[in-house]
N, C-alpha and C. Protein backbone atom coordinates (compact mmCIF):
# COMPACT_ATOMS: atom_id res chain seq x y z
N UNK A 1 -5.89 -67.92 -14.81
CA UNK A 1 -5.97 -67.16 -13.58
C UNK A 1 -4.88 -66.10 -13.53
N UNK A 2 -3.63 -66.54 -14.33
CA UNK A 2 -2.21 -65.51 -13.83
C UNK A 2 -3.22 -64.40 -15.27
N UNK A 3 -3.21 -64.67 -16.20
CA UNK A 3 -3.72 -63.42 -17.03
C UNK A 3 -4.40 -62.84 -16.39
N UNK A 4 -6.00 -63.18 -15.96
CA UNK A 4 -7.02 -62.35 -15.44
C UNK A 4 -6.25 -60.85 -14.19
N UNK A 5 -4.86 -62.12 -13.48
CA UNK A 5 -4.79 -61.10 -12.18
C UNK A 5 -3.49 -59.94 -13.11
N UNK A 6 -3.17 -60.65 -14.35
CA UNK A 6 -2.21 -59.77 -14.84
C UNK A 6 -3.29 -58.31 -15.34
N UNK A 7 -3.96 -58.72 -15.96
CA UNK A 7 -4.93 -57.66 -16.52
C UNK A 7 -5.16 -56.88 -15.64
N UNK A 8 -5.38 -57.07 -14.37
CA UNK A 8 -5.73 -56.34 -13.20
C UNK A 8 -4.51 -55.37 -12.55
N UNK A 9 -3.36 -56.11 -13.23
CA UNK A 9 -2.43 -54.98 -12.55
C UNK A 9 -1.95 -53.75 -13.69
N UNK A 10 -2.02 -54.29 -14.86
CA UNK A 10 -1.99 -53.52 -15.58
C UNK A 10 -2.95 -52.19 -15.59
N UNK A 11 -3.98 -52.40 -15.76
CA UNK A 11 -5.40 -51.96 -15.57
C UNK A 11 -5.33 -50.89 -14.25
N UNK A 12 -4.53 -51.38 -12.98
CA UNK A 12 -4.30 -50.49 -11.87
C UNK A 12 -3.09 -49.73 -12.68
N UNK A 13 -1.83 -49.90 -13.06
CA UNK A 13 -0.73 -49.09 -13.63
C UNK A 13 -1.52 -48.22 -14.43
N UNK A 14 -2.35 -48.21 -15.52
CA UNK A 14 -2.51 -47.64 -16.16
C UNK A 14 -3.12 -45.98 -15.71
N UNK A 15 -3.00 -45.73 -14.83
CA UNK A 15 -3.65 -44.63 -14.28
C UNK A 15 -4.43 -44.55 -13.21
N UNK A 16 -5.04 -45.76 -12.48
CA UNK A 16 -5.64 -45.91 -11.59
C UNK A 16 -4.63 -46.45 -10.13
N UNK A 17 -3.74 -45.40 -10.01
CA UNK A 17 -2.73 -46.28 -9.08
C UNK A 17 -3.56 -45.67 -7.88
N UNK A 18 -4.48 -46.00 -7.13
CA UNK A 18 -5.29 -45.96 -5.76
C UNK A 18 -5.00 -47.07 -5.44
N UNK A 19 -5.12 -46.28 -3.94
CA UNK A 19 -4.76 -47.40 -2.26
C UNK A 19 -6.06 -48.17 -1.86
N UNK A 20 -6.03 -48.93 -1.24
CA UNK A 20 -7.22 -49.72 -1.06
C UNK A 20 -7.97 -48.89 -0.05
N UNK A 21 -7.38 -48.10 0.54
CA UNK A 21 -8.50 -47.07 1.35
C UNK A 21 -9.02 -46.03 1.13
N UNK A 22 -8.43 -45.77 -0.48
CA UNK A 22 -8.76 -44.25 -0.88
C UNK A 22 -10.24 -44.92 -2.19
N UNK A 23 -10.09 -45.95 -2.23
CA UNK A 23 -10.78 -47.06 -3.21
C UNK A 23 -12.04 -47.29 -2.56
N UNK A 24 -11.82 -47.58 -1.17
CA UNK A 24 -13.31 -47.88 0.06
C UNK A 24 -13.91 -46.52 0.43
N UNK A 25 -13.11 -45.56 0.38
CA UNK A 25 -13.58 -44.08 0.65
C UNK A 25 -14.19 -43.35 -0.52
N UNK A 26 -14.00 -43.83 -1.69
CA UNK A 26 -15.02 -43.43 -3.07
C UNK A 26 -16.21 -44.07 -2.78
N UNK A 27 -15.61 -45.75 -2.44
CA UNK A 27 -17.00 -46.24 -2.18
C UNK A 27 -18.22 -46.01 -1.32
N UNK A 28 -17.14 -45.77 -0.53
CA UNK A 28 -18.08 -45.06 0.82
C UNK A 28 -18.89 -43.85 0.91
N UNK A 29 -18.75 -42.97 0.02
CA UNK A 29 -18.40 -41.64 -0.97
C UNK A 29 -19.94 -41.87 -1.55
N UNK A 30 -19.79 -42.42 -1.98
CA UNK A 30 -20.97 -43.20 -3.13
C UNK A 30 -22.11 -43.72 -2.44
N UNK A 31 -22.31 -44.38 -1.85
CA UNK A 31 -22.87 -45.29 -0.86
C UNK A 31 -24.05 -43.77 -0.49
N UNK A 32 -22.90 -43.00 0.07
CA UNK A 32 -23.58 -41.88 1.15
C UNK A 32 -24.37 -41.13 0.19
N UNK A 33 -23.64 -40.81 -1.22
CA UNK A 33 -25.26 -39.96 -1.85
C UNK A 33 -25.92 -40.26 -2.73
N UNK A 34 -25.92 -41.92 -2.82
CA UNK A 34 -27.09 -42.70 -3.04
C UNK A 34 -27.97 -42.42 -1.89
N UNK A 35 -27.56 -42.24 -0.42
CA UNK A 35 -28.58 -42.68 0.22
C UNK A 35 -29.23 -41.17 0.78
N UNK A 36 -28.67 -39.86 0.43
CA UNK A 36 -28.67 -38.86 0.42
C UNK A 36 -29.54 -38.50 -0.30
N UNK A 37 -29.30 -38.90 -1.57
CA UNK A 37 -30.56 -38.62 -3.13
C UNK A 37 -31.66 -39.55 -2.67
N UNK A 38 -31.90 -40.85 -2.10
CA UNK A 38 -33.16 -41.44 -2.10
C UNK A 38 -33.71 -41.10 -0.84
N UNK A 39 -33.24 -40.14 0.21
CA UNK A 39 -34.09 -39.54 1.18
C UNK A 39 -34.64 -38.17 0.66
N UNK A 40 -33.93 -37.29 -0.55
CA UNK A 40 -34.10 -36.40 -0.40
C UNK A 40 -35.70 -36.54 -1.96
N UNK A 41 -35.67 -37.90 -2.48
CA UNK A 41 -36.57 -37.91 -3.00
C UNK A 41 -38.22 -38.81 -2.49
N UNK A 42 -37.71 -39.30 -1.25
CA UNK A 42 -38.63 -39.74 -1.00
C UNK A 42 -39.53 -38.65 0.36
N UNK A 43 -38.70 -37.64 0.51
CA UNK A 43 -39.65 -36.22 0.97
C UNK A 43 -40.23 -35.42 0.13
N UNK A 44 -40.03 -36.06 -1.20
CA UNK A 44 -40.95 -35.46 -2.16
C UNK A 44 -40.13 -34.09 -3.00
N UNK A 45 -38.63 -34.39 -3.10
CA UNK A 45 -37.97 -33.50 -3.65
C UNK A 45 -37.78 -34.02 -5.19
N UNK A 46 -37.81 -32.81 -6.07
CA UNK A 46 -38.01 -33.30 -7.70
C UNK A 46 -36.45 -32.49 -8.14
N UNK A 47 -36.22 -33.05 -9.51
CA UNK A 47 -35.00 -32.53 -9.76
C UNK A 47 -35.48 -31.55 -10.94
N UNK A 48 -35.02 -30.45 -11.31
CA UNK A 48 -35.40 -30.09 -12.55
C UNK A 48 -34.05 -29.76 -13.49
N UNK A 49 -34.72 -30.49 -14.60
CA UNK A 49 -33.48 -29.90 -15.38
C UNK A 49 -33.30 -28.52 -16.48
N UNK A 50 -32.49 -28.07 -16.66
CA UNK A 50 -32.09 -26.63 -17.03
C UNK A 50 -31.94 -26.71 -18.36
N UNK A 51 -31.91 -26.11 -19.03
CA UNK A 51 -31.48 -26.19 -20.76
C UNK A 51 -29.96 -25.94 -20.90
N UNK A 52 -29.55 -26.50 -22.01
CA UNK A 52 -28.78 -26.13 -22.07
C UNK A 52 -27.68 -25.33 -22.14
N UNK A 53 -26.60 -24.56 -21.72
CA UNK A 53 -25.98 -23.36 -21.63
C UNK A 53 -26.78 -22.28 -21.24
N UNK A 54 -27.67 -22.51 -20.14
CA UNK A 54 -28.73 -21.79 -19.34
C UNK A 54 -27.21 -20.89 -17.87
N UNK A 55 -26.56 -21.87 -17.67
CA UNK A 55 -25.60 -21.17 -16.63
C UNK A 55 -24.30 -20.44 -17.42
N UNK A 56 -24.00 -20.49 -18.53
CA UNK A 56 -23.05 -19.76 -19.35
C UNK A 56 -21.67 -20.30 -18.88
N UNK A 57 -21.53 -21.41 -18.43
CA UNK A 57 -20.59 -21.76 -17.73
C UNK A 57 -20.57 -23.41 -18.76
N UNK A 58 -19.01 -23.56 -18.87
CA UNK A 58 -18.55 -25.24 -19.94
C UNK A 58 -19.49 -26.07 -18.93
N UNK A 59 -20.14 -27.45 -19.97
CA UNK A 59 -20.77 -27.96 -18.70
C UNK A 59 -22.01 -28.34 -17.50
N UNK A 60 -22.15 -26.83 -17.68
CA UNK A 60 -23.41 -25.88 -17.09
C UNK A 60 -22.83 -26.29 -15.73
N UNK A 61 -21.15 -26.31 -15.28
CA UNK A 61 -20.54 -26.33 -13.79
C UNK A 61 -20.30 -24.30 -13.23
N UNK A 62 -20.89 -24.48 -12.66
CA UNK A 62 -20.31 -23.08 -12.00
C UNK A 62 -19.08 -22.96 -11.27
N UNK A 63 -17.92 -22.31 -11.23
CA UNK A 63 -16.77 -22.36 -10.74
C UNK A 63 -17.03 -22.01 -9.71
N UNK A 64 -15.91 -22.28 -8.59
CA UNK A 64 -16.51 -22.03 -7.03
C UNK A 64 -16.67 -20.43 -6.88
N UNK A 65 -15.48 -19.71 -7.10
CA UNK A 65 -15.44 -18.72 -6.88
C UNK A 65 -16.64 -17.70 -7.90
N UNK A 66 -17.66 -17.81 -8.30
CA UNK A 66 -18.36 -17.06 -9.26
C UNK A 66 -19.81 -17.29 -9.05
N UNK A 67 -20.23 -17.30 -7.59
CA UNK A 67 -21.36 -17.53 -7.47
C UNK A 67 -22.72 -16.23 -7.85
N UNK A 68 -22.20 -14.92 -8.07
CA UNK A 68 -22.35 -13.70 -8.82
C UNK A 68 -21.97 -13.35 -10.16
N UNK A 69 -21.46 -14.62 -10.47
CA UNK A 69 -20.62 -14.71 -11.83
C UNK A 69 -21.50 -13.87 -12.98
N UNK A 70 -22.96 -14.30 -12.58
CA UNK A 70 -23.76 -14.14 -14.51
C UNK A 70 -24.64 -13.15 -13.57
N UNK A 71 -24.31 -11.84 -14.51
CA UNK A 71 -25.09 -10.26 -14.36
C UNK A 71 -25.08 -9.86 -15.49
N UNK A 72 -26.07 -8.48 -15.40
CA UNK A 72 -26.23 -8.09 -16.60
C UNK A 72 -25.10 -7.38 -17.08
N UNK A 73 -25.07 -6.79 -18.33
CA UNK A 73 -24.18 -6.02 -18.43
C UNK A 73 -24.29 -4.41 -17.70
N UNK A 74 -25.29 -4.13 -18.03
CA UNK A 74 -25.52 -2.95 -16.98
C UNK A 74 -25.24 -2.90 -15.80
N UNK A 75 -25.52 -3.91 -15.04
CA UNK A 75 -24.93 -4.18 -13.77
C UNK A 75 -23.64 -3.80 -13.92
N UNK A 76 -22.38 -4.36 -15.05
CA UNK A 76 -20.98 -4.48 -14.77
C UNK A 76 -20.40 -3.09 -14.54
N UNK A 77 -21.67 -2.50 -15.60
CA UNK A 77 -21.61 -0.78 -15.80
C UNK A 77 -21.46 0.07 -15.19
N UNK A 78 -22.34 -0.38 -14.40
CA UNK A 78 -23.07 0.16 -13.22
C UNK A 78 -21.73 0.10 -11.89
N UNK A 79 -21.63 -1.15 -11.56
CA UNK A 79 -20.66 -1.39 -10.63
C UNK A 79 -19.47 -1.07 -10.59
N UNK A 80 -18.12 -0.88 -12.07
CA UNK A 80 -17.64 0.19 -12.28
C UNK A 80 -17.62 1.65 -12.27
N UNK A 81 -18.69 2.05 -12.42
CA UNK A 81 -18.74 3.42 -12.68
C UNK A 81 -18.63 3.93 -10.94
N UNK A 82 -19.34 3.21 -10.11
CA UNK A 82 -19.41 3.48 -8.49
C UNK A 82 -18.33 3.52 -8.68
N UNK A 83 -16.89 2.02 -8.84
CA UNK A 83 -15.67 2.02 -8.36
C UNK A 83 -15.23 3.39 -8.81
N UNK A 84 -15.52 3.27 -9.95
CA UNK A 84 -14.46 4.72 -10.50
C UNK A 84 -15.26 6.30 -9.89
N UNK A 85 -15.98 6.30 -9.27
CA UNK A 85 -16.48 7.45 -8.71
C UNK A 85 -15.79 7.34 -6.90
N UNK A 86 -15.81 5.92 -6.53
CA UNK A 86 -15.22 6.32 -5.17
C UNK A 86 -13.62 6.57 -5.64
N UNK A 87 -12.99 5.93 -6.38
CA UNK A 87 -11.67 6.10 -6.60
C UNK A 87 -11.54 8.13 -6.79
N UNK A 88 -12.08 7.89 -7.76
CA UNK A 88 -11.98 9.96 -7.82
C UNK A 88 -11.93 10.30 -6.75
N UNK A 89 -13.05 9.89 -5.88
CA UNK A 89 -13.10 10.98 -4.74
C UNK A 89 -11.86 10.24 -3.77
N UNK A 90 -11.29 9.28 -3.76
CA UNK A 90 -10.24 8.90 -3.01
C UNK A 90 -8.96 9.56 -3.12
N UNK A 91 -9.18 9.78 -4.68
CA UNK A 91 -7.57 10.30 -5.38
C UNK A 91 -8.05 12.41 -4.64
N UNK A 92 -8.90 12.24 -4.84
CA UNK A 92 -9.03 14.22 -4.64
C UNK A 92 -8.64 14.61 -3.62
N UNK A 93 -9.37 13.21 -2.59
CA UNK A 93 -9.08 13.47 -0.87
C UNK A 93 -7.37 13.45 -0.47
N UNK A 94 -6.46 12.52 -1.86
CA UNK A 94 -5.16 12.39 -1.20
C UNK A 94 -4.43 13.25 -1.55
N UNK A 95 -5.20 13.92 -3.18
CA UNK A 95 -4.56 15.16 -3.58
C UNK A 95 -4.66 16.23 -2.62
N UNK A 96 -5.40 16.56 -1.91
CA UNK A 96 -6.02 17.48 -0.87
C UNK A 96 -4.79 17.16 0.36
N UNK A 97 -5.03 16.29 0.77
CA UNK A 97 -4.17 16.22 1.77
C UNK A 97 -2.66 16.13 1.56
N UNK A 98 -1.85 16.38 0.13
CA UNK A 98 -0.65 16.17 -0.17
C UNK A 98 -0.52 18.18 -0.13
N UNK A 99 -1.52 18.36 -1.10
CA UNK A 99 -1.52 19.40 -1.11
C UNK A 99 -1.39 20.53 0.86
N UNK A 100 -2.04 19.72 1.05
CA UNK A 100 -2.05 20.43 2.89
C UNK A 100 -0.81 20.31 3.55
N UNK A 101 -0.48 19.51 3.03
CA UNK A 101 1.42 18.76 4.03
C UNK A 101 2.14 19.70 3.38
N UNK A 102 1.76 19.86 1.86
CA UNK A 102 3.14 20.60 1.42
C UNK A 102 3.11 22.12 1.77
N UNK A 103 1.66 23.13 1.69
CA UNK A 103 1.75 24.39 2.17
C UNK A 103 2.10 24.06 3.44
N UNK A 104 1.78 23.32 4.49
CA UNK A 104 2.54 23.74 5.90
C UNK A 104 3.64 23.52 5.80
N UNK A 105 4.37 22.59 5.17
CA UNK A 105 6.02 22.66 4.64
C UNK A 105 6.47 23.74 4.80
N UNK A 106 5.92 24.22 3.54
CA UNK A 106 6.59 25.77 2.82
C UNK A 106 6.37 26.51 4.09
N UNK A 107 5.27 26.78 4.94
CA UNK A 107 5.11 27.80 5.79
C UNK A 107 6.48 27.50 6.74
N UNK A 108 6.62 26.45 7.24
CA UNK A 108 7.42 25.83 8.27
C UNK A 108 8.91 26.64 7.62
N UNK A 109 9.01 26.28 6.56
CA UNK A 109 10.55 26.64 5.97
C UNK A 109 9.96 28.12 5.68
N UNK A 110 9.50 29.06 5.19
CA UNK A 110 9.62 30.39 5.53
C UNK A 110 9.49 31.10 6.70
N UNK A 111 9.05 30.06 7.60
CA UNK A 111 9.29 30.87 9.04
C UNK A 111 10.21 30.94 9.58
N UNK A 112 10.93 29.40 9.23
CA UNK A 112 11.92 29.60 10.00
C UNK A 112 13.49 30.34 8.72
N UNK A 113 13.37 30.38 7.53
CA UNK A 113 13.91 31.66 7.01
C UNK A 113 13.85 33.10 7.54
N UNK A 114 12.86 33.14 7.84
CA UNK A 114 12.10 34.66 8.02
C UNK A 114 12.81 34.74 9.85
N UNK A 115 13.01 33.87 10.67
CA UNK A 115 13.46 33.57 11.72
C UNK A 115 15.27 33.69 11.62
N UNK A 116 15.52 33.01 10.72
CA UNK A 116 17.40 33.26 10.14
C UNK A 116 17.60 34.34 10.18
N UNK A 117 16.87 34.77 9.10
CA UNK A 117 17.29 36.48 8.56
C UNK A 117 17.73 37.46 9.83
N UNK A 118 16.26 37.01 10.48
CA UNK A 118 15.93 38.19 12.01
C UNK A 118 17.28 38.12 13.09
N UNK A 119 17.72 36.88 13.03
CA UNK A 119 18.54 36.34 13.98
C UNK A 119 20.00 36.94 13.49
N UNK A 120 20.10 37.06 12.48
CA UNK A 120 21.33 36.44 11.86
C UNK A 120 21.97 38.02 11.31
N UNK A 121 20.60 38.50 11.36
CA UNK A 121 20.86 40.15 10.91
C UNK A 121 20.76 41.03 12.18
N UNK A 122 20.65 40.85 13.18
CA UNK A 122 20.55 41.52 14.57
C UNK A 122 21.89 40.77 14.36
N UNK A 123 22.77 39.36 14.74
CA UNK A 123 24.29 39.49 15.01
C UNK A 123 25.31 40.29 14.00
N UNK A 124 24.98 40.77 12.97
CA UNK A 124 25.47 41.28 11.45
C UNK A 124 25.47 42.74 12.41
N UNK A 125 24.30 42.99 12.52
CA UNK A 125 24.27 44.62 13.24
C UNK A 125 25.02 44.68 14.59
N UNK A 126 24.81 43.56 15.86
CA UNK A 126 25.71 44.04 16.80
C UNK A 126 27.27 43.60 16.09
N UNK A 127 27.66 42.56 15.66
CA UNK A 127 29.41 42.15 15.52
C UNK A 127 29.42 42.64 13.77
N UNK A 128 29.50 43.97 13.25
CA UNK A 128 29.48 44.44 11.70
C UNK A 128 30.81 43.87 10.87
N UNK A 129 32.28 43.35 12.04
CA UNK A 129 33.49 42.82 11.55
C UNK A 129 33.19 41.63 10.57
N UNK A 130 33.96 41.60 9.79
CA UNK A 130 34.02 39.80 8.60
C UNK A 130 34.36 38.74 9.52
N UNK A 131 35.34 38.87 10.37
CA UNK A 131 36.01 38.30 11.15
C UNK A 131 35.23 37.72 12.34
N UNK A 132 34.43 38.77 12.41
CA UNK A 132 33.19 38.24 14.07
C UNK A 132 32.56 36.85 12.99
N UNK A 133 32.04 37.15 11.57
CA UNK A 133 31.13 36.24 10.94
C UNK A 133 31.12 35.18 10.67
N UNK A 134 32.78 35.24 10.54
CA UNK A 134 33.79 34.20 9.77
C UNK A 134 33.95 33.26 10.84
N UNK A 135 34.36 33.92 12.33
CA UNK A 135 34.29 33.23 13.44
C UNK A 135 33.36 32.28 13.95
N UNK A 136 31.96 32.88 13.89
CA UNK A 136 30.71 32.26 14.30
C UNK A 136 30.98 31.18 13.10
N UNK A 137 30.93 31.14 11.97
CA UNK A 137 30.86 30.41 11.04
C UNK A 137 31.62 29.04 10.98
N UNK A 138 32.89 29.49 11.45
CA UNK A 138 34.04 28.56 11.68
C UNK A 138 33.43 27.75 13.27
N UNK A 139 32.48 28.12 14.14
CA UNK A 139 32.09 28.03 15.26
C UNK A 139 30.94 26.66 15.37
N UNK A 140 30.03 26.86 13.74
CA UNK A 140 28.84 25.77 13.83
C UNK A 140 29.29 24.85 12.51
N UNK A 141 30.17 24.90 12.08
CA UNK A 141 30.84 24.40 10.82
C UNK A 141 30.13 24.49 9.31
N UNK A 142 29.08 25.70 9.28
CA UNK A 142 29.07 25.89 7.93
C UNK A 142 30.04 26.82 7.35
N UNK A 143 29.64 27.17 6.13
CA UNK A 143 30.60 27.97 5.03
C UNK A 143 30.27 29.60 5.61
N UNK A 144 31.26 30.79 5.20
CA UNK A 144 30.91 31.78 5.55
C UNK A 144 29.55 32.27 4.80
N UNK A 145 29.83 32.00 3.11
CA UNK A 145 28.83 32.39 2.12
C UNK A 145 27.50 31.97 2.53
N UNK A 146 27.29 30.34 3.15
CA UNK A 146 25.83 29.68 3.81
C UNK A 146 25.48 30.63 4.89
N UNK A 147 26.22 31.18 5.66
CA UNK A 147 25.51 32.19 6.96
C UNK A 147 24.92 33.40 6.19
N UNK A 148 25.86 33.62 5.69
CA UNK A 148 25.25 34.99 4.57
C UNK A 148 23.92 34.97 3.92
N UNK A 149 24.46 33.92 3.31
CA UNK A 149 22.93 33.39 2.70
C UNK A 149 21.48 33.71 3.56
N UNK A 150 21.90 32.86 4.39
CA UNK A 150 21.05 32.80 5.46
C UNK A 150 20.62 33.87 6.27
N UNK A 151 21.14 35.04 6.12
CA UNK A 151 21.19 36.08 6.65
C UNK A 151 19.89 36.69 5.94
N UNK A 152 20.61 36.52 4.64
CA UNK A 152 19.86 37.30 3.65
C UNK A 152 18.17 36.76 3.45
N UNK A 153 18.09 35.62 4.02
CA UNK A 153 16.54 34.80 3.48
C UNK A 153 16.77 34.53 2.33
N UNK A 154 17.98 33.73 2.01
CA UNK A 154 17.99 33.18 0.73
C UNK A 154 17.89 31.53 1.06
N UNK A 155 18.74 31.17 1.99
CA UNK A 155 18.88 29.66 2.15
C UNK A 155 18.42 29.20 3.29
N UNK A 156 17.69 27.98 3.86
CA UNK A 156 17.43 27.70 5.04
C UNK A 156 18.70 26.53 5.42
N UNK A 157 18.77 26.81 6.70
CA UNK A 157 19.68 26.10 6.94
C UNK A 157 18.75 24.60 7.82
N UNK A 158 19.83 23.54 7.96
CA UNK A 158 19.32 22.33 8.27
C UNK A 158 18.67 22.65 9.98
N UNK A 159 17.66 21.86 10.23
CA UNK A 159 16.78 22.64 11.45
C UNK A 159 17.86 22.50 13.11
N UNK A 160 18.53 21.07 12.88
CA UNK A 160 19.17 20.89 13.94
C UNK A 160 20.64 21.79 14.02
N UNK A 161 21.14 22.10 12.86
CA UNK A 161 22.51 23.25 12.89
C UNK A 161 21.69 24.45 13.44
N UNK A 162 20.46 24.98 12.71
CA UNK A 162 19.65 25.99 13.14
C UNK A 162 19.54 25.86 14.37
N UNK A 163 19.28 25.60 14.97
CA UNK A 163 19.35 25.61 16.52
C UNK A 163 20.89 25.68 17.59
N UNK A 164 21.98 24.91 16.61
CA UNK A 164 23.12 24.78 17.13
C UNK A 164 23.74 26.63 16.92
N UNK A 165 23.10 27.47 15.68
CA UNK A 165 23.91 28.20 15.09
C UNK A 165 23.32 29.53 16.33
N UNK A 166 21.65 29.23 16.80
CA UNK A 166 20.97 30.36 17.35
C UNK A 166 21.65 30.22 18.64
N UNK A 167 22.11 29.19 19.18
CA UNK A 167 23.14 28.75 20.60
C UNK A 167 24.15 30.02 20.55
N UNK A 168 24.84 29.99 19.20
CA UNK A 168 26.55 30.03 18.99
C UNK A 168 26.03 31.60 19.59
N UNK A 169 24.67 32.24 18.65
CA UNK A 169 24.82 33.62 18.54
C UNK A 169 24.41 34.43 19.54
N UNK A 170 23.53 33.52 20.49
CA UNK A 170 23.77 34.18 21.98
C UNK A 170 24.74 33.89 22.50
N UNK A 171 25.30 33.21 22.89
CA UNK A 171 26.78 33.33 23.67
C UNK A 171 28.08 33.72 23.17
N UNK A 172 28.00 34.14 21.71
CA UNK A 172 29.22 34.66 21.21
C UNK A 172 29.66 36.01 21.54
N UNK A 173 30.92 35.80 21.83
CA UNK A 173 31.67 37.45 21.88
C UNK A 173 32.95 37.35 21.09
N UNK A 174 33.03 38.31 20.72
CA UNK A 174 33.91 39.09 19.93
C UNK A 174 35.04 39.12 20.60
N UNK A 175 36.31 39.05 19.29
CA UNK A 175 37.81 38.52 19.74
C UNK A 175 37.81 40.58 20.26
N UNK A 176 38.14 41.25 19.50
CA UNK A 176 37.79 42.22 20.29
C UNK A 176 37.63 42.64 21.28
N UNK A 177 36.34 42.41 22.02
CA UNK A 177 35.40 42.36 22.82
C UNK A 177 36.09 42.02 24.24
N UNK A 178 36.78 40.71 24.06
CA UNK A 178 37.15 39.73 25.19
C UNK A 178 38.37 40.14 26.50
């Protein structure tokens, strides 16, 4: 009797370490599609069987995720070639629209160059002194050479000084002047 129950524990160690409820729930498991298969054959349902490597799958199991799994090859062809035709037209549409951001860029920054110059060369013409320039300059804290620049439509200046610098040049007067 101690062998038989020894064999039995061994027999559980060996790989079968299940709980006695996970043991009644196979059974139970079982039970249900025995009784599943003998209703579904006594409505007169037949089983047929498939040949072998008919699903192209180890087995002949289909993996869950691959219920579209087996197509033709043309199909695969086929269904790429769409992807890669919407992708083109995806990539053209973003080229298009990179392309659109960047000319209004550029317009944005030559206007407001083209806006420096105008500004910056009307104070050049009323205050013609180095000293009036040097002043204003010393006034918004860029370099004398950056106003110049800027004068000239060579450099744009940063948008928020730009605004601080168009302040300075209406209300500035001349040591001169004062």
């Amino acid at each position: 009797m101690n062998e038989i129950l020894e064999q039995r524990i061994t027999s559980i160690q060996m790989g079968k370490n299940i709980t006695h409820a996970q043991m009644e729930a196979k059974r139970g498991l079982r039970d249900q599609l025995e009784r599943d298969l003998e209703e579904f054959f006594t409505r007169g349902g037949e089983v047929k069987k498939l040949d072998r490597g008919f699903t192209h799958f180890k087995n002949g199991i289909l993996p869950a995720g691959a219920a579209n799994a087996v197509r033709s090859e043309q199909d695969r062809i086929d269904r790429e070639k769409a992807i890669e035709a919407k992708n083109e037209e995806i990539r053209k549409h973003k080229a298009a629209l990179k392309e659109q951001r960047r000319l209004a860029s550029k317009q944005k920054v030559e206007a407001q160059m083209k806006e420096q110059a105008e500004v910056l060369g009307r104070f050049v013409s009323k205050y013609p002194t180095k000293e009036d320039f040097k002043r204003l300059s010393e006034i918004v804290g860029y370099q004398t050479r950056h106003l110049r620049d800027a004068a000239r439509g060579h450099t744009k200046l940063a948008v928020d000084r730009w605004e601080l610098v168009k302040k300075a040049v209406k209300t500035f007067k001349s040591v001169g002047a004062v």
